[in-house]
C-alpha atoms as a PDB file:
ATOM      1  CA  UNK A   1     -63.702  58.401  68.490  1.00  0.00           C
ATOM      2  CA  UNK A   2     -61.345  59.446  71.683  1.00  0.00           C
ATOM      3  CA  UNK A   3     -57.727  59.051  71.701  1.00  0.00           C
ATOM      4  CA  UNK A   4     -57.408  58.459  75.020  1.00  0.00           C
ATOM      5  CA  UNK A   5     -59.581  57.639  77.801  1.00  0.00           C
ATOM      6  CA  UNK A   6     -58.982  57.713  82.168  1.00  0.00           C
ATOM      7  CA  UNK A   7     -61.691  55.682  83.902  1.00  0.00           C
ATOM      8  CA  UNK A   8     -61.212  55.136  87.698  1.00  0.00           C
ATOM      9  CA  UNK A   9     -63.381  52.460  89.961  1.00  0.00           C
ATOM     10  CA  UNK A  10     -63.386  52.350  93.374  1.00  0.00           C
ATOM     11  CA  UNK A  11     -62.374  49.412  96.189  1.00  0.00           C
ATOM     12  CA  UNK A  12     -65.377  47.502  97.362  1.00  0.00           C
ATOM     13  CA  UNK A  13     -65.958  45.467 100.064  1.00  0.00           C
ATOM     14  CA  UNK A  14     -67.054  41.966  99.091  1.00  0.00           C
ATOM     15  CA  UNK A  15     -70.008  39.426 100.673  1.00  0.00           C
ATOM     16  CA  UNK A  16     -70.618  42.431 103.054  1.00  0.00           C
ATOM     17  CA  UNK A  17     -70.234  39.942 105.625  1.00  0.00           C
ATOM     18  CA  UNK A  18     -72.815  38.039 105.059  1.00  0.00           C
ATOM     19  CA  UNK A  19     -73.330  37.862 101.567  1.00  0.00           C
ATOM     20  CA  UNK A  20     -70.535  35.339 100.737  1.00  0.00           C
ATOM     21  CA  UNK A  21     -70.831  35.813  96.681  1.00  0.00           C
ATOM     22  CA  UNK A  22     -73.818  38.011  96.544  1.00  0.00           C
ATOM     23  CA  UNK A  23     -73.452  41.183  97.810  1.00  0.00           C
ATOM     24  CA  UNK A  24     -70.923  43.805  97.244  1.00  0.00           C
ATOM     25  CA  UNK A  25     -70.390  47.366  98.715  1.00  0.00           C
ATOM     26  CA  UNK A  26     -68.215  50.189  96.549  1.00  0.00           C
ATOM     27  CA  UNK A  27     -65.789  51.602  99.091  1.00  0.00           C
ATOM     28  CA  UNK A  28     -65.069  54.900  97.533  1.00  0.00           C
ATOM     29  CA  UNK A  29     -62.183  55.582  99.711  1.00  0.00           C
ATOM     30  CA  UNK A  30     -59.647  54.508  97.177  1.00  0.00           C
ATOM     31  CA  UNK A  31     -60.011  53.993  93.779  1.00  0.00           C
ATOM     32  CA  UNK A  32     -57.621  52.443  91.050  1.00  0.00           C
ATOM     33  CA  UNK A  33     -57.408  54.633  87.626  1.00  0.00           C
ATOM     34  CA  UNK A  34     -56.401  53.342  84.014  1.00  0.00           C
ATOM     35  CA  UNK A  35     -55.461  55.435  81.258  1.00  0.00           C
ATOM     36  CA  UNK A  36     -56.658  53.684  77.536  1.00  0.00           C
ATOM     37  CA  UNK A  37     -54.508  55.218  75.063  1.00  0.00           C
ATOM     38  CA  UNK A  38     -55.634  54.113  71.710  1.00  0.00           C
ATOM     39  CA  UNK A  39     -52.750  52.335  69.440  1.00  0.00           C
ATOM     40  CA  UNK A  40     -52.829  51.102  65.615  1.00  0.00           C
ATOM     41  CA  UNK A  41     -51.588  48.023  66.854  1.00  0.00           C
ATOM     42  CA  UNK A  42     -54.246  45.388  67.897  1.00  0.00           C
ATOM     43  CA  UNK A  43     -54.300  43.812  71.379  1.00  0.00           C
ATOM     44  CA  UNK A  44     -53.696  45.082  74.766  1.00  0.00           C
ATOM     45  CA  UNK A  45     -50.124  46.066  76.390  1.00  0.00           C
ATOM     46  CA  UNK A  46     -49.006  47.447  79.558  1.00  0.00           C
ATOM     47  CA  UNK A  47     -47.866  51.352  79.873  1.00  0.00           C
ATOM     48  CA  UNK A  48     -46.541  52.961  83.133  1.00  0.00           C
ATOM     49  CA  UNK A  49     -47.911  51.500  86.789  1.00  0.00           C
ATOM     50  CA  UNK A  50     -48.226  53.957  89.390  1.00  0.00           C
ATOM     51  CA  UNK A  51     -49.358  54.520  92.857  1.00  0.00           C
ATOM     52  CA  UNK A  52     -49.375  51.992  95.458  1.00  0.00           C
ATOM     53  CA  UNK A  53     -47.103  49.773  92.878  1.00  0.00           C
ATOM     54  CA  UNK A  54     -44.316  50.597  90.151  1.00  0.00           C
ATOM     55  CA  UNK A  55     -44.550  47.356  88.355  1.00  0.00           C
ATOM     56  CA  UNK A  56     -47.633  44.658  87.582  1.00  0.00           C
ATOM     57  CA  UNK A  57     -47.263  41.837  84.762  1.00  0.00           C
ATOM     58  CA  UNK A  58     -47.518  42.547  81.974  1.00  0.00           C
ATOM     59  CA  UNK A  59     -49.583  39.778  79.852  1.00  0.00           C
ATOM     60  CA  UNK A  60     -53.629  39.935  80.249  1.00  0.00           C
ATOM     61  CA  UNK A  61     -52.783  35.945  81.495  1.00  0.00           C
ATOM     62  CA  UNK A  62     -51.552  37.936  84.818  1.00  0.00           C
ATOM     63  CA  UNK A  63     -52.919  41.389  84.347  1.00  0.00           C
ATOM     64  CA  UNK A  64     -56.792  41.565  85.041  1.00  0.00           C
ATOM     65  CA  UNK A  65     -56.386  45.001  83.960  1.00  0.00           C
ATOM     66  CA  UNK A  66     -55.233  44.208  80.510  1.00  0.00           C
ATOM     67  CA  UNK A  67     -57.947  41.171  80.713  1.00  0.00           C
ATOM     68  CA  UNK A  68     -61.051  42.992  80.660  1.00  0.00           C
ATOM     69  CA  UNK A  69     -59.699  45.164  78.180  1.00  0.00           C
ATOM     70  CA  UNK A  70     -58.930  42.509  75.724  1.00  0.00           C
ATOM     71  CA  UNK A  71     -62.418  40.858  76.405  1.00  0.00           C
ATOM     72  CA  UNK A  72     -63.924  44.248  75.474  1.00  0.00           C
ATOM     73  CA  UNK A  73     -62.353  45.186  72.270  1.00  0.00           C
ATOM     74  CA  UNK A  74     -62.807  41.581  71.274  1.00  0.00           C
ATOM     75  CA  UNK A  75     -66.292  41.613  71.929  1.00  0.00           C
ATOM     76  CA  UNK A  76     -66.557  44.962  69.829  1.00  0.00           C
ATOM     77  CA  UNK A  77     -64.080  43.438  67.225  1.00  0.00           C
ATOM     78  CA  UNK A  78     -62.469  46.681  67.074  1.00  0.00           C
ATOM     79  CA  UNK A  79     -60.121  47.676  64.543  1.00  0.00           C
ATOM     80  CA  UNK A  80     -57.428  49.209  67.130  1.00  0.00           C
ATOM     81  CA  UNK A  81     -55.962  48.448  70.139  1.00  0.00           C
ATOM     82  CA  UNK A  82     -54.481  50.347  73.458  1.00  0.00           C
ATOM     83  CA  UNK A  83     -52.024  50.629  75.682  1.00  0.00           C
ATOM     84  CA  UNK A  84     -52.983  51.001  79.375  1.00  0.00           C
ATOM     85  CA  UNK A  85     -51.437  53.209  82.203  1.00  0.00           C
ATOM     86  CA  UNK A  86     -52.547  51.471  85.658  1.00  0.00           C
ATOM     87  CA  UNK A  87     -52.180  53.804  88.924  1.00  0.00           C
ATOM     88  CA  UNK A  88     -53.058  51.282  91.684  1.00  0.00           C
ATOM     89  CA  UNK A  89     -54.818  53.031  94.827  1.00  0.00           C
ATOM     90  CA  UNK A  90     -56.340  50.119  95.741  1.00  0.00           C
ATOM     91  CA  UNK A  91     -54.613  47.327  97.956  1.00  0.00           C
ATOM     92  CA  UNK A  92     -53.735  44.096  96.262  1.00  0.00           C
ATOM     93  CA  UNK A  93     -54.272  41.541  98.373  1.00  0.00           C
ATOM     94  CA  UNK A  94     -55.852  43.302 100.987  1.00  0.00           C
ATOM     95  CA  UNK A  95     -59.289  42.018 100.869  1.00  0.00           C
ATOM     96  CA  UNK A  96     -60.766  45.668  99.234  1.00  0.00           C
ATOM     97  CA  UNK A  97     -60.994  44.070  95.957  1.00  0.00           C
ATOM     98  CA  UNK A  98     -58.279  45.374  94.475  1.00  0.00           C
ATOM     99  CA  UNK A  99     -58.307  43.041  91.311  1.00  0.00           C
ATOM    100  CA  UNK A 100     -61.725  44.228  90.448  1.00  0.00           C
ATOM    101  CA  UNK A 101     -61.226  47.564  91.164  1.00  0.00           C
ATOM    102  CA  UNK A 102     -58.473  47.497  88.228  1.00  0.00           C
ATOM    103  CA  UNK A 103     -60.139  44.916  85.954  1.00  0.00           C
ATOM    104  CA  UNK A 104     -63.382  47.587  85.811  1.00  0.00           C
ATOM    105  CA  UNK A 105     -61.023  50.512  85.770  1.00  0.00           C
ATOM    106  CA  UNK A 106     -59.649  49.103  82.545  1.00  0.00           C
ATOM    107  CA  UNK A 107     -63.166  47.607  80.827  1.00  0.00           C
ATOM    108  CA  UNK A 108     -64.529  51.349  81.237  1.00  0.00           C
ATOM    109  CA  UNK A 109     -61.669  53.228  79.927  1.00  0.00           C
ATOM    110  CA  UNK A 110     -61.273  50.967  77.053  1.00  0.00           C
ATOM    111  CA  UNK A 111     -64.849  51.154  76.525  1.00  0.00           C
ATOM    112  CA  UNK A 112     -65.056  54.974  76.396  1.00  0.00           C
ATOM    113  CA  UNK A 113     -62.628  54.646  73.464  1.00  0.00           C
ATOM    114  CA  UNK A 114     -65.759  52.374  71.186  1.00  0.00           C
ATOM    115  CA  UNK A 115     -67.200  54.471  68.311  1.00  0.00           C
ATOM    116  CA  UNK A 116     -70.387  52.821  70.161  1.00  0.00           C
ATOM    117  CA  UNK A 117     -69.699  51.932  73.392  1.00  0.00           C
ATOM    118  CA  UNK A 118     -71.400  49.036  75.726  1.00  0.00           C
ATOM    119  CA  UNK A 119     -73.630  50.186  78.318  1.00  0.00           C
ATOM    120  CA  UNK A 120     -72.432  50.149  81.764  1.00  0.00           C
ATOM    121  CA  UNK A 121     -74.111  47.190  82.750  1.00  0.00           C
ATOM    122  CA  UNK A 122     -73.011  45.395  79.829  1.00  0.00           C
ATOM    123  CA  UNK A 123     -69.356  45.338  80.732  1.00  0.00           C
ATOM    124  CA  UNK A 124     -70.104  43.080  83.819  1.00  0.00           C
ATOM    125  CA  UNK A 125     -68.726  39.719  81.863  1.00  0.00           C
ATOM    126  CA  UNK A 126     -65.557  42.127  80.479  1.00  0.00           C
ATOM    127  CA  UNK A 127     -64.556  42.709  84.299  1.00  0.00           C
ATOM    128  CA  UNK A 128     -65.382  39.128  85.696  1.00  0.00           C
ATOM    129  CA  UNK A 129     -62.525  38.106  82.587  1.00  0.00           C
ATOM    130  CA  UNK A 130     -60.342  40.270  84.109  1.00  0.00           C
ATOM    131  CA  UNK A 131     -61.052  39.245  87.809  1.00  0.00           C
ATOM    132  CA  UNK A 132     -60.705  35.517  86.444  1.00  0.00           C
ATOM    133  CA  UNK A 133     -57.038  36.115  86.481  1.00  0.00           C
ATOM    134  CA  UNK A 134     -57.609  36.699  90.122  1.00  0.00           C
ATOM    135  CA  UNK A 135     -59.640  34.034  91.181  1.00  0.00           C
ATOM    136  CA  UNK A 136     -61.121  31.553  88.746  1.00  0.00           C
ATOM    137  CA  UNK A 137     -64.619  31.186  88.391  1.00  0.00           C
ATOM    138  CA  UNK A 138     -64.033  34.893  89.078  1.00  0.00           C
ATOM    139  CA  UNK A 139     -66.369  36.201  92.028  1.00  0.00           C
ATOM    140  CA  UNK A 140     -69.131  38.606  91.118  1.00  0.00           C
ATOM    141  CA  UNK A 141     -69.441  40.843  94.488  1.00  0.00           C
ATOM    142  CA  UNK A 142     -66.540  43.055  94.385  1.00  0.00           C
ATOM    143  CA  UNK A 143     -66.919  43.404  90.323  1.00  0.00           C
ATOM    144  CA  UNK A 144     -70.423  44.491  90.729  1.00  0.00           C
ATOM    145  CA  UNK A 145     -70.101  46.952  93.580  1.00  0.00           C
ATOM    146  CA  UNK A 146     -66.759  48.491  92.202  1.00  0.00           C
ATOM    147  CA  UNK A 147     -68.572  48.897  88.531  1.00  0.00           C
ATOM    148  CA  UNK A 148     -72.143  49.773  89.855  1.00  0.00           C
ATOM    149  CA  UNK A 149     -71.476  51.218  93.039  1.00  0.00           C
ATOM    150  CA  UNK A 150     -73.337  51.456  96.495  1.00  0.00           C
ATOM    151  CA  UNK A 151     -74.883  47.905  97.762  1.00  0.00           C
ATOM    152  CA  UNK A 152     -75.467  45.371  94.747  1.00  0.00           C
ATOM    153  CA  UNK A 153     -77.075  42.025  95.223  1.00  0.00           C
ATOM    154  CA  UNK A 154     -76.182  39.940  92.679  1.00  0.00           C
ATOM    155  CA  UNK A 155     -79.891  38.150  92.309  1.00  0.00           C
ATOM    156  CA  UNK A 156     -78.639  35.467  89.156  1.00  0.00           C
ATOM    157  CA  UNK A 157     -76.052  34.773  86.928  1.00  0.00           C
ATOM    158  CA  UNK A 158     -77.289  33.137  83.837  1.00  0.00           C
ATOM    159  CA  UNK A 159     -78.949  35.577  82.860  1.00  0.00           C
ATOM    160  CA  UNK A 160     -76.778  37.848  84.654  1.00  0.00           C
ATOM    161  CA  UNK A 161     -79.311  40.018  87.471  1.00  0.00           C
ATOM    162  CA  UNK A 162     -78.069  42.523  89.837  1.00  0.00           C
ATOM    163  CA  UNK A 163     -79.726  45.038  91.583  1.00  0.00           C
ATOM    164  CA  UNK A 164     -78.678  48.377  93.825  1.00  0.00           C
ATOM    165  CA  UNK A 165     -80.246  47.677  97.319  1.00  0.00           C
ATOM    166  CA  UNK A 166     -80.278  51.083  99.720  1.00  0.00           C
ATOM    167  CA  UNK A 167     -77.879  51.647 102.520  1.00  0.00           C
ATOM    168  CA  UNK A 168     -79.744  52.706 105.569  1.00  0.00           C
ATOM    169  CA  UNK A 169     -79.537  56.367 105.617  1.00  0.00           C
ATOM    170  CA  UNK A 170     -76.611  57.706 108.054  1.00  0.00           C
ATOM    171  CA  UNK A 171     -74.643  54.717 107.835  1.00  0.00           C
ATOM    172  CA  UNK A 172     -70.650  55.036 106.807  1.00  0.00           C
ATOM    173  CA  UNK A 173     -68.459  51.922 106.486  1.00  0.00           C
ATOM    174  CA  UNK A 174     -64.764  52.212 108.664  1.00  0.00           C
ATOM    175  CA  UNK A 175     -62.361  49.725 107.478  1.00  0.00           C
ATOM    176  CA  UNK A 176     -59.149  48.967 108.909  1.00  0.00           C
ATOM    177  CA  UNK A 177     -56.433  47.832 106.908  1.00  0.00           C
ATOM    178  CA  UNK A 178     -53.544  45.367 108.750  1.00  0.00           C
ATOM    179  CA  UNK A 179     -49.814  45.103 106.371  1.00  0.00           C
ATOM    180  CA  UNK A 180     -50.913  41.433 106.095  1.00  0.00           C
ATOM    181  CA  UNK A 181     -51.502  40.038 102.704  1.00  0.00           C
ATOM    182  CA  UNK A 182     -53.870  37.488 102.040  1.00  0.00           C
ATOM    183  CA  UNK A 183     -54.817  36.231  98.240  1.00  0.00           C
ATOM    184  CA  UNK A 184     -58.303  35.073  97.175  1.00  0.00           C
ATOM    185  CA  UNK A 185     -57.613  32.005  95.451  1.00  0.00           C
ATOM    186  CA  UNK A 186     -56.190  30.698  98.353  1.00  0.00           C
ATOM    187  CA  UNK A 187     -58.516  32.043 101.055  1.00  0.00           C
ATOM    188  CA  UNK A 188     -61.395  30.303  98.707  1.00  0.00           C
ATOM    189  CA  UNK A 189     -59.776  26.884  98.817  1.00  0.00           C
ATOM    190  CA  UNK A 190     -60.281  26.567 102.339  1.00  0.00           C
ATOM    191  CA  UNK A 191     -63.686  26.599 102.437  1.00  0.00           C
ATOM    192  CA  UNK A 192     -66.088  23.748 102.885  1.00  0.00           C
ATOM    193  CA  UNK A 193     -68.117  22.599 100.078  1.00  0.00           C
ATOM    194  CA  UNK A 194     -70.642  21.090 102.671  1.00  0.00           C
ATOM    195  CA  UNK A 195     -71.883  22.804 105.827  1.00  0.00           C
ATOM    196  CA  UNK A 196     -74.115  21.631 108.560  1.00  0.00           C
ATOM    197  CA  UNK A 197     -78.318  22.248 107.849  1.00  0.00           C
ATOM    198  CA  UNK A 198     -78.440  24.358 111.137  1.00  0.00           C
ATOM    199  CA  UNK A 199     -75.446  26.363 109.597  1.00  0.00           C
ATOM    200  CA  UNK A 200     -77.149  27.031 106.285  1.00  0.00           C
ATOM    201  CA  UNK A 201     -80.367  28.007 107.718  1.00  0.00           C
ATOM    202  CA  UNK A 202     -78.846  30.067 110.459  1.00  0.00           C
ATOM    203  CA  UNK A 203     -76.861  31.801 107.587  1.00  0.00           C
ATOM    204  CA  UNK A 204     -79.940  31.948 105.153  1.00  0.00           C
ATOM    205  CA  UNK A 205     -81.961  33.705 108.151  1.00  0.00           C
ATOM    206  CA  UNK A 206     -78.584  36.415 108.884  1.00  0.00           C
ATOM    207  CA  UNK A 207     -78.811  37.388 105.405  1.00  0.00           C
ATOM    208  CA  UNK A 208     -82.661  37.777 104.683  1.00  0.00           C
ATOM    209  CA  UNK A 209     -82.613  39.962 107.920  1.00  0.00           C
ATOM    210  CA  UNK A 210     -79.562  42.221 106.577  1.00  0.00           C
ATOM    211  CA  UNK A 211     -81.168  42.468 103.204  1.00  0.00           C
ATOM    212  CA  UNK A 212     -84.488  43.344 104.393  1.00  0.00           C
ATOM    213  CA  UNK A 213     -83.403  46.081 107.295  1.00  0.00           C
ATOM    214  CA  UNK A 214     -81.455  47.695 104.543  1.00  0.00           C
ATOM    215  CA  UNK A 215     -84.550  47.508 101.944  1.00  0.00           C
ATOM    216  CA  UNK A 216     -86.607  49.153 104.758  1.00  0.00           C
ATOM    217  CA  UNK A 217     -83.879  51.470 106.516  1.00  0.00           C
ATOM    218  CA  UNK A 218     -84.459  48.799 110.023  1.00  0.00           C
ATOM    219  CA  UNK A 219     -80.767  49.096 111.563  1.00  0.00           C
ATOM    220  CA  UNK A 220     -81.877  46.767 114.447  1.00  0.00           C
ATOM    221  CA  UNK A 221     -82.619  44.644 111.440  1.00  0.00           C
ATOM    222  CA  UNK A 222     -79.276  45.271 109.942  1.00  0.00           C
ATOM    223  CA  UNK A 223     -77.794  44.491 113.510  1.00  0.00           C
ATOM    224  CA  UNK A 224     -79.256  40.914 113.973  1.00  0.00           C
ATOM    225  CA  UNK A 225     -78.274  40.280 110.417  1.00  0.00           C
ATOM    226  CA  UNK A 226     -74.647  41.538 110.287  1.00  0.00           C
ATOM    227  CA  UNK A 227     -72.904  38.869 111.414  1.00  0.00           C
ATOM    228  CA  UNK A 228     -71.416  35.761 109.241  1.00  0.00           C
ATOM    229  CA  UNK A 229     -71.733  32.756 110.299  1.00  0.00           C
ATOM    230  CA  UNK A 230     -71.309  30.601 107.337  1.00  0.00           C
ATOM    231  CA  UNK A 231     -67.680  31.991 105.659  1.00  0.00           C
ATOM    232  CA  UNK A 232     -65.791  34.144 108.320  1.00  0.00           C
ATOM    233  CA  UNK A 233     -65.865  30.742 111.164  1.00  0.00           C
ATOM    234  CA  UNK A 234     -63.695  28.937 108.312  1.00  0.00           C
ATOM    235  CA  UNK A 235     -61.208  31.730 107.469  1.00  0.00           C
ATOM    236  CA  UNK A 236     -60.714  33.271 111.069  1.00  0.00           C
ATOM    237  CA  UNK A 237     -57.297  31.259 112.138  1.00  0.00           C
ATOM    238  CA  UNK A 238     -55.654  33.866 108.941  1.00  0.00           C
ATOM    239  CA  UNK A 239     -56.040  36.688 111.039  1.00  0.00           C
ATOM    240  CA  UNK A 240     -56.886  35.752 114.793  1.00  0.00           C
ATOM    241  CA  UNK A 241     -57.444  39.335 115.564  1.00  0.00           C
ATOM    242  CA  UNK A 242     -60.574  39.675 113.844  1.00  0.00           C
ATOM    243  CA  UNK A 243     -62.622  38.276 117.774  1.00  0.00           C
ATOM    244  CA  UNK A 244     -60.997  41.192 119.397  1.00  0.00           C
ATOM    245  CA  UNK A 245     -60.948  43.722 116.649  1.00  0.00           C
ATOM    246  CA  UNK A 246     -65.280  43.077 116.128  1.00  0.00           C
ATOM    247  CA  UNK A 247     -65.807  42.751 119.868  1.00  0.00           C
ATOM    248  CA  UNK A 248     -64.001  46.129 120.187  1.00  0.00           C
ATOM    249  CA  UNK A 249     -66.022  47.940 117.230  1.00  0.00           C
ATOM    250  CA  UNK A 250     -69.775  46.661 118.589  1.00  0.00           C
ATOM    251  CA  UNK A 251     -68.997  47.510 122.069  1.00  0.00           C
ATOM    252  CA  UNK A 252     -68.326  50.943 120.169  1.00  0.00           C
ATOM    253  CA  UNK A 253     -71.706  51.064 118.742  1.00  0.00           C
ATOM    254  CA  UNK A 254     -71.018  49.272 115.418  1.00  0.00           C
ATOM    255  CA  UNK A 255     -73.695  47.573 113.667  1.00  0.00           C
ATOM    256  CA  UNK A 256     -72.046  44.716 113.014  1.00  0.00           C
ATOM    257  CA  UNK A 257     -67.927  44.173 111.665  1.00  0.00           C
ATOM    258  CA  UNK A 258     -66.561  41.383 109.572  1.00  0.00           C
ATOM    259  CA  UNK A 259     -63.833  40.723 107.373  1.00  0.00           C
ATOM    260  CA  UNK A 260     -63.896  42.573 104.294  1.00  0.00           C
ATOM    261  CA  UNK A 261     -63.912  39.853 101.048  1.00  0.00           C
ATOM    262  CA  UNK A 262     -61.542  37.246 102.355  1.00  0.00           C
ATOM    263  CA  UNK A 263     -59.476  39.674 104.746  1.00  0.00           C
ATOM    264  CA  UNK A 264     -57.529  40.565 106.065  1.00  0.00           C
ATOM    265  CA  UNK A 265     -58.873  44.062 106.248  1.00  0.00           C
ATOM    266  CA  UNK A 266     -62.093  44.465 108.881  1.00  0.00           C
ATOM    267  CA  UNK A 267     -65.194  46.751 108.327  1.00  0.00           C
ATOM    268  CA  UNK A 268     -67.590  47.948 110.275  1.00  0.00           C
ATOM    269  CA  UNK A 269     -70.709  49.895 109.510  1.00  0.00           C
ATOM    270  CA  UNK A 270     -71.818  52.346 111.969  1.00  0.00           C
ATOM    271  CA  UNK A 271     -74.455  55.142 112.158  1.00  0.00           C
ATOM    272  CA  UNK A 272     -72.443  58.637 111.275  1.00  0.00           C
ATOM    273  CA  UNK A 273     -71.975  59.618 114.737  1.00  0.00           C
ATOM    274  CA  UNK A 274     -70.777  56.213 116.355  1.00  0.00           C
ATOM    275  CA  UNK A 275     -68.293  56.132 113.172  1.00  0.00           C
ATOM    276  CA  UNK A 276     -65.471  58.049 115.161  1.00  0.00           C
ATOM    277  CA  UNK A 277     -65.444  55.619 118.168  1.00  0.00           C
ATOM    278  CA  UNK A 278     -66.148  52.321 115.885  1.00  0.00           C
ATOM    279  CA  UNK A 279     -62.757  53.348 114.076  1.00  0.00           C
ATOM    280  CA  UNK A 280     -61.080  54.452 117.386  1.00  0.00           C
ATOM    281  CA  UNK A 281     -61.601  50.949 119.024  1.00  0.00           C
ATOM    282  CA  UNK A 282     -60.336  48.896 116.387  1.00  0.00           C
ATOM    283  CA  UNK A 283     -57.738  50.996 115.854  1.00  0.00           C
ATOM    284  CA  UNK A 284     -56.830  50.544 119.016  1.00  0.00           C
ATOM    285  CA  UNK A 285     -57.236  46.828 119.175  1.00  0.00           C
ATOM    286  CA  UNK A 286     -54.883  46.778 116.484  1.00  0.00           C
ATOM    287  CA  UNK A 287     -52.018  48.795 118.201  1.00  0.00           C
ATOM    288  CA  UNK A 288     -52.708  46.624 121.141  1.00  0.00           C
ATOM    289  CA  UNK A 289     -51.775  43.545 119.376  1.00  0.00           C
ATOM    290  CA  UNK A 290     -48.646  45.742 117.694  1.00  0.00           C
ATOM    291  CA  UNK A 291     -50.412  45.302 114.043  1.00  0.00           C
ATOM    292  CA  UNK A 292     -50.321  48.595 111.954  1.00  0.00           C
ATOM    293  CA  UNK A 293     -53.546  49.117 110.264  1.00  0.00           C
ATOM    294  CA  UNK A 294     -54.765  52.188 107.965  1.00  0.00           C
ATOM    295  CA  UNK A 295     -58.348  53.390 108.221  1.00  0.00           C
ATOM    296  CA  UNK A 296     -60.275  54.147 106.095  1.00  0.00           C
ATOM    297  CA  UNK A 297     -63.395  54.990 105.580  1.00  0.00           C
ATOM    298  CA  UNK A 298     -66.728  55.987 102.882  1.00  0.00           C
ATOM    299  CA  UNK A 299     -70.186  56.600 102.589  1.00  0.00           C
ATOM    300  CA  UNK A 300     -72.573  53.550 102.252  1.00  0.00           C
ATOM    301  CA  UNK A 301     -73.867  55.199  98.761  1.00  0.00           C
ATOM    302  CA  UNK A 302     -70.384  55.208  97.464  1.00  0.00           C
ATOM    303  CA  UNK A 303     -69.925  55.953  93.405  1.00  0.00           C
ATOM    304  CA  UNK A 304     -68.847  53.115  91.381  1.00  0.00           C
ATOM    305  CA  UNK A 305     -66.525  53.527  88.018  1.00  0.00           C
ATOM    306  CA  UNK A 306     -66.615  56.609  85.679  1.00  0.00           C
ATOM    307  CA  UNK A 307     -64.750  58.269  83.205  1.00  0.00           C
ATOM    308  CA  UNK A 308     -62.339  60.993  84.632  1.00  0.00           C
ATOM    309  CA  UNK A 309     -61.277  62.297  81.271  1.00  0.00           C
ATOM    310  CA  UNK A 310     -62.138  61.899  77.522  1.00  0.00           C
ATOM    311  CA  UNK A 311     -59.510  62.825  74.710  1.00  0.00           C
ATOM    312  CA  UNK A 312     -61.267  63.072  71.185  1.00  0.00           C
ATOM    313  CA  UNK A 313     -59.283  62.621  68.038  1.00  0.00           C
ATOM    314  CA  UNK A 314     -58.841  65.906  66.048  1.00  0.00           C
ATOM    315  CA  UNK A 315     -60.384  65.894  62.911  1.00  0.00           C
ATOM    316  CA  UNK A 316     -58.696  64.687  59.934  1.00  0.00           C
END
């Protein structure tokens, strides 16, 4: 049985712009990490918070970190319990799914400490308790791409289905991060619960032509499909940028650019060597406007969580 376990997951881009609640991309270009140190004591408590933050709450009511980590020793009914170390790469509040990110961070560490430990797939409910703290019913897309990594379509939910779909070969994913915050629980209660038939279908035909260029590596496909017309129309007036900032990235050879999750960061996916000019324009769209931004930017196939370190007990 391990002493202590370090699990990292990676940020993710959720709907993929047009998958509002069904797909998910891992965005390996930051990743949260949590340290599981096993303690006699039972239950779940807080250790040191590094890295983009020095201090998170503390309770697993606040803390989808310590959340999933409860719901997994629970669910194992183990005898033990842990203290977790949190260093935060990830954004919070910057539409890259930083919630998840920490939430399956924590589920896999804790889970590496199980004398039999779930299988990866089977700590999918773990992290959506964790990401309920976040945003309740808690949102599958960023939880599956962040634990699962690459492009996940989440097919069902009871019984849970998800399956990797491929990312067109040569295609990277630029994403610009603005210092604006914008929280998911409140970006989701601005949306509709009715839309317009001709919205719907419109919508239903953007996202069977996105899924299917990527299940057959068609980027004019991808192109056509790209574009959200069902979610990001709703949530535009929180960053009014986001016009200029796509307009600026296709003209640039983009594929298509929408926010990431519920903003206010922006992606874009672009073939490899368009990626360079896709980030340079809405980069500068961004300085235009006098908004900083960060880019960033990962591979389509990006990895999703694993264990970074193991630390077996010595024997008695």
């Amino acid at each position: 049985m391990a002493h202590y376990a370090t699990a990292s997951a990676p940020a993710s881009i959720g709907n993929v712009g047009v998958g509002f609640d069904v797909l998910g991309q891992a965005f390996d270009a930051a990743r949260d990490t949590v340290t599981a140190h096993q303690e006699a004591k039972p239950g779940v408590r807080l250790g040191k918070v590094t890295g983009l933050v020095d201090a998170l709450p503390d309770s697993p009511e606040n803390n989808t970190a310590l959340a999933a980590a409860q719901a997994v020793l629970a669910a194992a009914q183990a005898p033990f319990g842990a203290r977790l170390s949190i260093d935060k790469g990830v954004p919070l509040a910057a539409g890259m799914g930083g919630s998840a990110a920490s939430a399956v961070a924590a589920a896999t560490a804790v889970n590496a400490l199980l004398s039999e430990p779930f299988e990866k797939e089977a700590l999918l409910p773990f992290a959506l308790e964790g990401e309920r703290v976040a945003s309740d019913p808690p949102p599958w897309d960023n939880v599956i791409a962040s634990l699962m990594g690459g492009l996940v379509l989440a097919a069902r939910e009871e019984p849970a289905s998800i399956r990797r779909l491929p990312v067109p070969e040569g295609v990277v994913c630029v994403l610009l991060h603005p210092d604006v915050k914008v929280e998911t629980r409140a970006a989701r209660a601005l949306l509709k619960s009715e839309v317009p038939m001709a919205v719907a279908v419109e919508h239903s035909r953007r996202m069977a032509a996105f899924v299917a260029g990527c299940a057959t590596g068609d980027l004019d496909l991808v192109r056509l499909g790209l574009e959200d017309v069902l979610v990001e129309p709703q949530r535009e007036h929180l960053f009014p940028l986001l016009p200029e900032v796509r307009l600026a990235a296709v003209a640039a050879g983009a594929l298509g650019c929408s926010f990431s999750g519920s903003g206010p960061s922006v992606f874009a996916w672009a073939v490899e060597d368009r990626a360079d000019a896709v980030e340079a324009a809405m980069a500068g769209t961004f300085r235009a406007a006098g908004k900083a931004a960060k880019a960033y930017r990962a591979a389509g196939h990006s990895a999703g969580a694993r264990i970074e370190q193991l630390c077996e007990m010595a024997a008695a």
